[in-house]
PDB file of N, CA and C in Angstrom:
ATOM      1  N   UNK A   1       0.831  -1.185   0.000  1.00  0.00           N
ATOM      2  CA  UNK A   1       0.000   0.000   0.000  1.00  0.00           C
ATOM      3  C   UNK A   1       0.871   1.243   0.000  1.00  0.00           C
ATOM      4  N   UNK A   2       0.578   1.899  -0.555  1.00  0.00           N
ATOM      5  CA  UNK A   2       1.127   3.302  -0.984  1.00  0.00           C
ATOM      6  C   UNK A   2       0.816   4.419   0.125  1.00  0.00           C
ATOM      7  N   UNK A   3       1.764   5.522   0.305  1.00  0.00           N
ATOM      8  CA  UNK A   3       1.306   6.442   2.024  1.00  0.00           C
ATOM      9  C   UNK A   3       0.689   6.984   1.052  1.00  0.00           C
ATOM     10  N   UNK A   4      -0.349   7.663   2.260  1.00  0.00           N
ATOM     11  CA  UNK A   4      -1.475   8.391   2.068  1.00  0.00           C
ATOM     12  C   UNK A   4      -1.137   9.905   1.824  1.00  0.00           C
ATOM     13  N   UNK A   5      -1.245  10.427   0.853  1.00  0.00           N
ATOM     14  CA  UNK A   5      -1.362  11.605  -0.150  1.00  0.00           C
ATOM     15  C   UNK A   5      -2.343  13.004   0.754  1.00  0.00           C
ATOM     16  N   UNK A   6      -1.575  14.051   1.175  1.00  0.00           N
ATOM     17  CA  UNK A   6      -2.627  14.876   1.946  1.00  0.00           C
ATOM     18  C   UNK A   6      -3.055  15.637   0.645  1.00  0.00           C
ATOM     19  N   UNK A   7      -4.501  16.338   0.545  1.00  0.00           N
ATOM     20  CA  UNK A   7      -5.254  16.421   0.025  1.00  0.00           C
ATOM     21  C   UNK A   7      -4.944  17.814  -0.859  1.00  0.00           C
ATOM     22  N   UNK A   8      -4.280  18.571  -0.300  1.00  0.00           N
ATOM     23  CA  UNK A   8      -4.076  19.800  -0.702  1.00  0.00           C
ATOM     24  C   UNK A   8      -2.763  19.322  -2.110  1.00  0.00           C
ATOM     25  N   UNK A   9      -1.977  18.607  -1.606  1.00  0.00           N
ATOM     26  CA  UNK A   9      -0.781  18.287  -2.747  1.00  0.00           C
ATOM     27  C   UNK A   9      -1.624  17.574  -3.732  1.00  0.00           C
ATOM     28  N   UNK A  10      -2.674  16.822  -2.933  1.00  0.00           N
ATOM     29  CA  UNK A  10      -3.446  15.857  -4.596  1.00  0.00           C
ATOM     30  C   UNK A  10      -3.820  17.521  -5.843  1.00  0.00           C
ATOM     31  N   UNK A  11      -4.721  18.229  -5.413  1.00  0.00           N
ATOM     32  CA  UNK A  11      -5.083  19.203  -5.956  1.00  0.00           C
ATOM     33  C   UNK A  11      -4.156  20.183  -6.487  1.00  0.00           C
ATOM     34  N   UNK A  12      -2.990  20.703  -6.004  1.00  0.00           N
ATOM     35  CA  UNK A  12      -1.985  20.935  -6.967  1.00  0.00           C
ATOM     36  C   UNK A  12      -1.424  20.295  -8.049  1.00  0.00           C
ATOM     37  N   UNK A  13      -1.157  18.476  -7.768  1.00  0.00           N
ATOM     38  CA  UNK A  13      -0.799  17.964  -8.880  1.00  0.00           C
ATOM     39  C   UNK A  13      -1.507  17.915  -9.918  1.00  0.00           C
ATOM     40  N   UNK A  14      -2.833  17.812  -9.611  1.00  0.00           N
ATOM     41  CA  UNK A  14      -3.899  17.723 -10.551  1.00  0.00           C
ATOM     42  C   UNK A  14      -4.144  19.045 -11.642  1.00  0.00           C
ATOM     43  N   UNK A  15      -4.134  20.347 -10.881  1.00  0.00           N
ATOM     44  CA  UNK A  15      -3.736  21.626 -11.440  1.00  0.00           C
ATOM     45  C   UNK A  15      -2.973  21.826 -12.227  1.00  0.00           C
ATOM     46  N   UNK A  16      -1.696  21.465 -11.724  1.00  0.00           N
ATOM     47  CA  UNK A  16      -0.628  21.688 -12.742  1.00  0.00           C
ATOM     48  C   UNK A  16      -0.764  21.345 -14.194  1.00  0.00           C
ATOM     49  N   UNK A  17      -1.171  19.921 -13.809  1.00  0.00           N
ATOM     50  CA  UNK A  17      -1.246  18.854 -14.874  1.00  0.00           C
ATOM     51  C   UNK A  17      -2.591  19.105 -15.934  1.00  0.00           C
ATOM     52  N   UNK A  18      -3.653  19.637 -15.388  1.00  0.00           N
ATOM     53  CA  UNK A  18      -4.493  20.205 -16.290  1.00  0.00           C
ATOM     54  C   UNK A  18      -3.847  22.093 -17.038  1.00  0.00           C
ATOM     55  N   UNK A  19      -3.327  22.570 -16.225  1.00  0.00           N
ATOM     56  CA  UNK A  19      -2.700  23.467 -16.242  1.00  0.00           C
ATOM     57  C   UNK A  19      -2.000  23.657 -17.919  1.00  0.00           C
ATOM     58  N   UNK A  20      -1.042  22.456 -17.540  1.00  0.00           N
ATOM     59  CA  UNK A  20      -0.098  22.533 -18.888  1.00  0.00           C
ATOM     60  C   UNK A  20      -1.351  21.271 -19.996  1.00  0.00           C
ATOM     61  N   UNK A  21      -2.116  20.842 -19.475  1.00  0.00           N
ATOM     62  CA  UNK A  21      -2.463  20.452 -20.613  1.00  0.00           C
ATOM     63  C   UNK A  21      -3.473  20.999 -21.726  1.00  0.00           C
ATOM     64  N   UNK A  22      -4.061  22.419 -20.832  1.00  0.00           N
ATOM     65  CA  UNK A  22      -4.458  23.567 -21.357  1.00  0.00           C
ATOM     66  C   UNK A  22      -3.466  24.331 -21.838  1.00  0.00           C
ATOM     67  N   UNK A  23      -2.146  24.458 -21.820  1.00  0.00           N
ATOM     68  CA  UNK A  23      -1.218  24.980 -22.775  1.00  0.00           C
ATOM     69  C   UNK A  23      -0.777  24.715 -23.677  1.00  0.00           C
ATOM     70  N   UNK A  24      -0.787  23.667 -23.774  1.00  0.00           N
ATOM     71  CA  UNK A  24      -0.439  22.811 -24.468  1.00  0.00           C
ATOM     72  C   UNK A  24      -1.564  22.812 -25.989  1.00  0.00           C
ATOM     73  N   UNK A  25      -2.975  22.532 -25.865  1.00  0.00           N
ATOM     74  CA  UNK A  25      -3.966  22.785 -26.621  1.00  0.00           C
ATOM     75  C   UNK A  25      -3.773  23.810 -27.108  1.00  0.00           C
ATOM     76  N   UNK A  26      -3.576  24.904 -26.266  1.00  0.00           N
ATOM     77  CA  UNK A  26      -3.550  27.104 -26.532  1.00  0.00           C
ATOM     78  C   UNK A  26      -2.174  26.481 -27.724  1.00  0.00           C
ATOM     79  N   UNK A  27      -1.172  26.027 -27.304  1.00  0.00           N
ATOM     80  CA  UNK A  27       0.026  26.082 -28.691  1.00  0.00           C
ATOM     81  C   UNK A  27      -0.084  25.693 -29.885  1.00  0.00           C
ATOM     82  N   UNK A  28      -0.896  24.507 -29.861  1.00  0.00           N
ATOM     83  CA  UNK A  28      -1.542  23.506 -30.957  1.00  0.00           C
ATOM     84  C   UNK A  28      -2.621  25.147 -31.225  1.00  0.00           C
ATOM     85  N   UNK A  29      -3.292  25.555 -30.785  1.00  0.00           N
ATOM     86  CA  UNK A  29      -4.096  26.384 -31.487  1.00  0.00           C
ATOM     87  C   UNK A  29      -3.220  27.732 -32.242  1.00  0.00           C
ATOM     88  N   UNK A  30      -2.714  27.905 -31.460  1.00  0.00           N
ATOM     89  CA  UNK A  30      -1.776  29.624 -31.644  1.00  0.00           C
ATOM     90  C   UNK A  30      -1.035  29.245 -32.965  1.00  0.00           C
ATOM     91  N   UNK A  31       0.033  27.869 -33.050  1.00  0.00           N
ATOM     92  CA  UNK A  31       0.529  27.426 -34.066  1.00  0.00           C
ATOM     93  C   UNK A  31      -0.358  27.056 -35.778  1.00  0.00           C
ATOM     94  N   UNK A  32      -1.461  26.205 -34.956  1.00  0.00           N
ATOM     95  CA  UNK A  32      -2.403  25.871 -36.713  1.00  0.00           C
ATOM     96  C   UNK A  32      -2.898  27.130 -36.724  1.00  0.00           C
ATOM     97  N   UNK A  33      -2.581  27.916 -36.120  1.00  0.00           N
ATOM     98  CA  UNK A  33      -3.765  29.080 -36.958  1.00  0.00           C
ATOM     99  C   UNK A  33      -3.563  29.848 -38.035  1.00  0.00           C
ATOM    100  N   UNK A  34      -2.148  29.913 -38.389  1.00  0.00           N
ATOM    101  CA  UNK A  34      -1.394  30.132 -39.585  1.00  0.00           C
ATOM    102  C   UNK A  34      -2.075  29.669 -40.486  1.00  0.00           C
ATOM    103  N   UNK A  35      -2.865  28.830 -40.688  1.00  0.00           N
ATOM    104  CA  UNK A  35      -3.264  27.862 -41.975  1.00  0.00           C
ATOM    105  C   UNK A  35      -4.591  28.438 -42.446  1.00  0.00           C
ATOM    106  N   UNK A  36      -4.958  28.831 -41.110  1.00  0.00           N
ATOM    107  CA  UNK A  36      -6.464  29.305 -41.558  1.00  0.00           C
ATOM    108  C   UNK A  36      -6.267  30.677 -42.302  1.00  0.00           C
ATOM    109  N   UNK A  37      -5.157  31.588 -42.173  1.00  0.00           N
ATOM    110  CA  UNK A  37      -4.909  32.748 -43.088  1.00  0.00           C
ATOM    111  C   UNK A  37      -4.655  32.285 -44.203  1.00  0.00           C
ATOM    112  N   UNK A  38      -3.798  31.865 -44.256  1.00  0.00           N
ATOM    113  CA  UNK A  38      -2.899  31.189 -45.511  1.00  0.00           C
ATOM    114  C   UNK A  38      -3.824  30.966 -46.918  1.00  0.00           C
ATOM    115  N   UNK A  39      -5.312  29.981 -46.071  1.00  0.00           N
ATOM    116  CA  UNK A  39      -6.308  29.446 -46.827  1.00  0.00           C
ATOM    117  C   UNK A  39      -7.663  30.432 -47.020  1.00  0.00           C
ATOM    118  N   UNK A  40      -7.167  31.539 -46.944  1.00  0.00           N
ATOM    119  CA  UNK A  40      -8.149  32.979 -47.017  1.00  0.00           C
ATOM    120  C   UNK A  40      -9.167  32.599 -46.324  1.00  0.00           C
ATOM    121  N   UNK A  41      -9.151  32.072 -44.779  1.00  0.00           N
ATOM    122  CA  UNK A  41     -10.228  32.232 -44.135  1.00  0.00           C
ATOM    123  C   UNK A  41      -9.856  32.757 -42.572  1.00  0.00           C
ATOM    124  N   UNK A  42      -9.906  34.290 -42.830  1.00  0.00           N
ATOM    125  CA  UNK A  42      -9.706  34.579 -42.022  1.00  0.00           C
ATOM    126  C   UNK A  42     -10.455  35.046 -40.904  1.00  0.00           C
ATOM    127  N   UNK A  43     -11.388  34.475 -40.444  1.00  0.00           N
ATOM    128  CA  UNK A  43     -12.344  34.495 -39.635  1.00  0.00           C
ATOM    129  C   UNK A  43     -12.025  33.386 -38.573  1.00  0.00           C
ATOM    130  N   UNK A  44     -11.807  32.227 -39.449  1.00  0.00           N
ATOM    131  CA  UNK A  44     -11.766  31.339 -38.343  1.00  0.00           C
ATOM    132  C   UNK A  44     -10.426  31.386 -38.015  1.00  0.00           C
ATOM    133  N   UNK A  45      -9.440  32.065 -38.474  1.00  0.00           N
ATOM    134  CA  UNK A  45      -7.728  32.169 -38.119  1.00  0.00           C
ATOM    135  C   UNK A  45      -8.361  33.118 -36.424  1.00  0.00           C
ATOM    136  N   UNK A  46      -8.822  34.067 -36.861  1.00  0.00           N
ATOM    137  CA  UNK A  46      -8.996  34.846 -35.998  1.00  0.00           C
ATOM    138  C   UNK A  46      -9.783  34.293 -34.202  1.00  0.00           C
ATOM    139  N   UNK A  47     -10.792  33.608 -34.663  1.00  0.00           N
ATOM    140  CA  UNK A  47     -11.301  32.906 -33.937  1.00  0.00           C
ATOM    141  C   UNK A  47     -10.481  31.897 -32.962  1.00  0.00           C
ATOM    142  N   UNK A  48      -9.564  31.197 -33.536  1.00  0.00           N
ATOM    143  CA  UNK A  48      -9.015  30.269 -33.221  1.00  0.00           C
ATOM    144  C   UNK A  48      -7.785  31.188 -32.562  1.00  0.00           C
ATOM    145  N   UNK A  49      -7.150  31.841 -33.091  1.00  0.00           N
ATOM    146  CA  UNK A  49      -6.461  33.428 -31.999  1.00  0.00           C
ATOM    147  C   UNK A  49      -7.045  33.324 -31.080  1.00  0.00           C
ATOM    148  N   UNK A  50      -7.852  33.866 -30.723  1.00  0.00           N
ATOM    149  CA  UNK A  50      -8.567  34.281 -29.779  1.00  0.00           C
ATOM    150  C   UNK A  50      -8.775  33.133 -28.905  1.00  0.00           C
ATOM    151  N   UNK A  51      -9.466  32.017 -29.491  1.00  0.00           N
ATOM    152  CA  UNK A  51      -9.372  30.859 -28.232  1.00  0.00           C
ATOM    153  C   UNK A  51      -8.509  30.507 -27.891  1.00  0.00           C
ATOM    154  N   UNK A  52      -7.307  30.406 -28.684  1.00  0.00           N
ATOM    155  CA  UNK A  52      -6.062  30.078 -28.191  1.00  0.00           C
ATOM    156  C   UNK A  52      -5.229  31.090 -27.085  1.00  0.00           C
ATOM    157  N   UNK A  53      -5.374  32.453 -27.402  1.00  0.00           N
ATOM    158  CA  UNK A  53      -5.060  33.622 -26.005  1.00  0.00           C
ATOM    159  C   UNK A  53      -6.336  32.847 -24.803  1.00  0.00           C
ATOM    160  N   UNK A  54      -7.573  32.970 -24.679  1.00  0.00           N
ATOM    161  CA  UNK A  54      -8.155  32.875 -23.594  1.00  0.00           C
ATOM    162  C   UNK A  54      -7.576  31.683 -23.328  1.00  0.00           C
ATOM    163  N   UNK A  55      -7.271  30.093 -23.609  1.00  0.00           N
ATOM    164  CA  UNK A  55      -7.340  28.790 -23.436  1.00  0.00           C
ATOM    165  C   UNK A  55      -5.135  29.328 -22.645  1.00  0.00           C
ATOM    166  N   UNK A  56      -4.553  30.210 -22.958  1.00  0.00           N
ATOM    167  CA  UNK A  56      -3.496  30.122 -22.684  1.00  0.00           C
ATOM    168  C   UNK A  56      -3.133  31.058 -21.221  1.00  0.00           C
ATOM    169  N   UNK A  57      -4.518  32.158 -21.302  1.00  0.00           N
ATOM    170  CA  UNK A  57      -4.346  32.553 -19.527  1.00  0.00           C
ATOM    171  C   UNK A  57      -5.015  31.685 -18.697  1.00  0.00           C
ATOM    172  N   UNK A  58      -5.803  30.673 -19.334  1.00  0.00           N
ATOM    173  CA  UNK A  58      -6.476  30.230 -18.685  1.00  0.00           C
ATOM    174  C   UNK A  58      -5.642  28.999 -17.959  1.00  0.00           C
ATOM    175  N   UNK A  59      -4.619  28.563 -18.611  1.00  0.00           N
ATOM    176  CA  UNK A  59      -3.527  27.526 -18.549  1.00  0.00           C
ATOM    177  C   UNK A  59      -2.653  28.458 -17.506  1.00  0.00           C
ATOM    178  N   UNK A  60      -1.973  29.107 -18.033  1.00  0.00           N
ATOM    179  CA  UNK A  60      -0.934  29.933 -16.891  1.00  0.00           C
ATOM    180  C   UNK A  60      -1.396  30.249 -15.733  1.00  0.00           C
ATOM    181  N   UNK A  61      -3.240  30.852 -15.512  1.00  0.00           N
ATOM    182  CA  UNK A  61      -3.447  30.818 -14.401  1.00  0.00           C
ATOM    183  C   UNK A  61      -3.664  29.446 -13.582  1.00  0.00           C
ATOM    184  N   UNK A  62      -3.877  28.682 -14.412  1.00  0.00           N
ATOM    185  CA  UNK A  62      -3.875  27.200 -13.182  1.00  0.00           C
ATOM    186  C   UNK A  62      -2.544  26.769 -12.857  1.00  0.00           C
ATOM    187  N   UNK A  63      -1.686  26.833 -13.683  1.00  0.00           N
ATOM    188  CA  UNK A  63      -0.317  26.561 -13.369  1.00  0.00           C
ATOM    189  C   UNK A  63       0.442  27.649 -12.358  1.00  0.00           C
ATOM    190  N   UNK A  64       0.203  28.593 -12.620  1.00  0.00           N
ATOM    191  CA  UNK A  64       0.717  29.453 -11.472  1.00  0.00           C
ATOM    192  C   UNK A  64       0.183  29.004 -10.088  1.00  0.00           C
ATOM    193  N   UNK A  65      -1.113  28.920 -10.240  1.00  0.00           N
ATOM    194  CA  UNK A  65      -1.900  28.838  -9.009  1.00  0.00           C
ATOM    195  C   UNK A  65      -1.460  27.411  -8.542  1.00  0.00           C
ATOM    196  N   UNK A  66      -0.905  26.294  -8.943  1.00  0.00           N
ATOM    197  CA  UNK A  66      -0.906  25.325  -8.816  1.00  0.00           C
ATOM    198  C   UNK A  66       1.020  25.173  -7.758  1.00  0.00           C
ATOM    199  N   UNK A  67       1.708  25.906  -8.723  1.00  0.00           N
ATOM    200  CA  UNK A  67       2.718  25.914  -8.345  1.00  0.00           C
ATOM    201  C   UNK A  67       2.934  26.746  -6.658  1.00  0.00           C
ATOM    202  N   UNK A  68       1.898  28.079  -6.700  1.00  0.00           N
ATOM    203  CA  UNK A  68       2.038  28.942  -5.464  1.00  0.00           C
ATOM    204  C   UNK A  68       1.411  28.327  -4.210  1.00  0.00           C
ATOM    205  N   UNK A  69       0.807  26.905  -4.016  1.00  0.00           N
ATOM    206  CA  UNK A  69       0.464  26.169  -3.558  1.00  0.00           C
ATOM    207  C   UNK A  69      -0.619  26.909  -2.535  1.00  0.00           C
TER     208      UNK A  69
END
């Protein structure tokens, strides 16, 4: 049996880890969005900007928050 995990460290790890895996998505977005100009549609380039900024404070703030325990 494995020691018992106090509750506050479970919830940071978990943070973090959603944290960067919301950054991770925001890069994959920030990066393809090049394509959507490229392919004269720039609406959804723009769109996908934009979710990719909100999806990337939204990442830094869990990761910060995760790390400041």
């Amino acid at each position: 049996m494995s020691a018992p995990v106090p509750p506050g460290s479970r919830d940071a790890r978990r943070e973090r880890l959603v944290g960067l895996l919301v950054l991770g998505v925001a890069v994959v977005l920030l990066v393809s969005s090049v394509s959507w100009f490229a392919s004269d549609q720039s609406g959804v380039g723009v769109g996908q900007l934009v979710l990719g900024v909100v999806l990337a404070v939204v990442g830094a703030f869990l990761l910060r928050r995760a790390t400041r325990g």
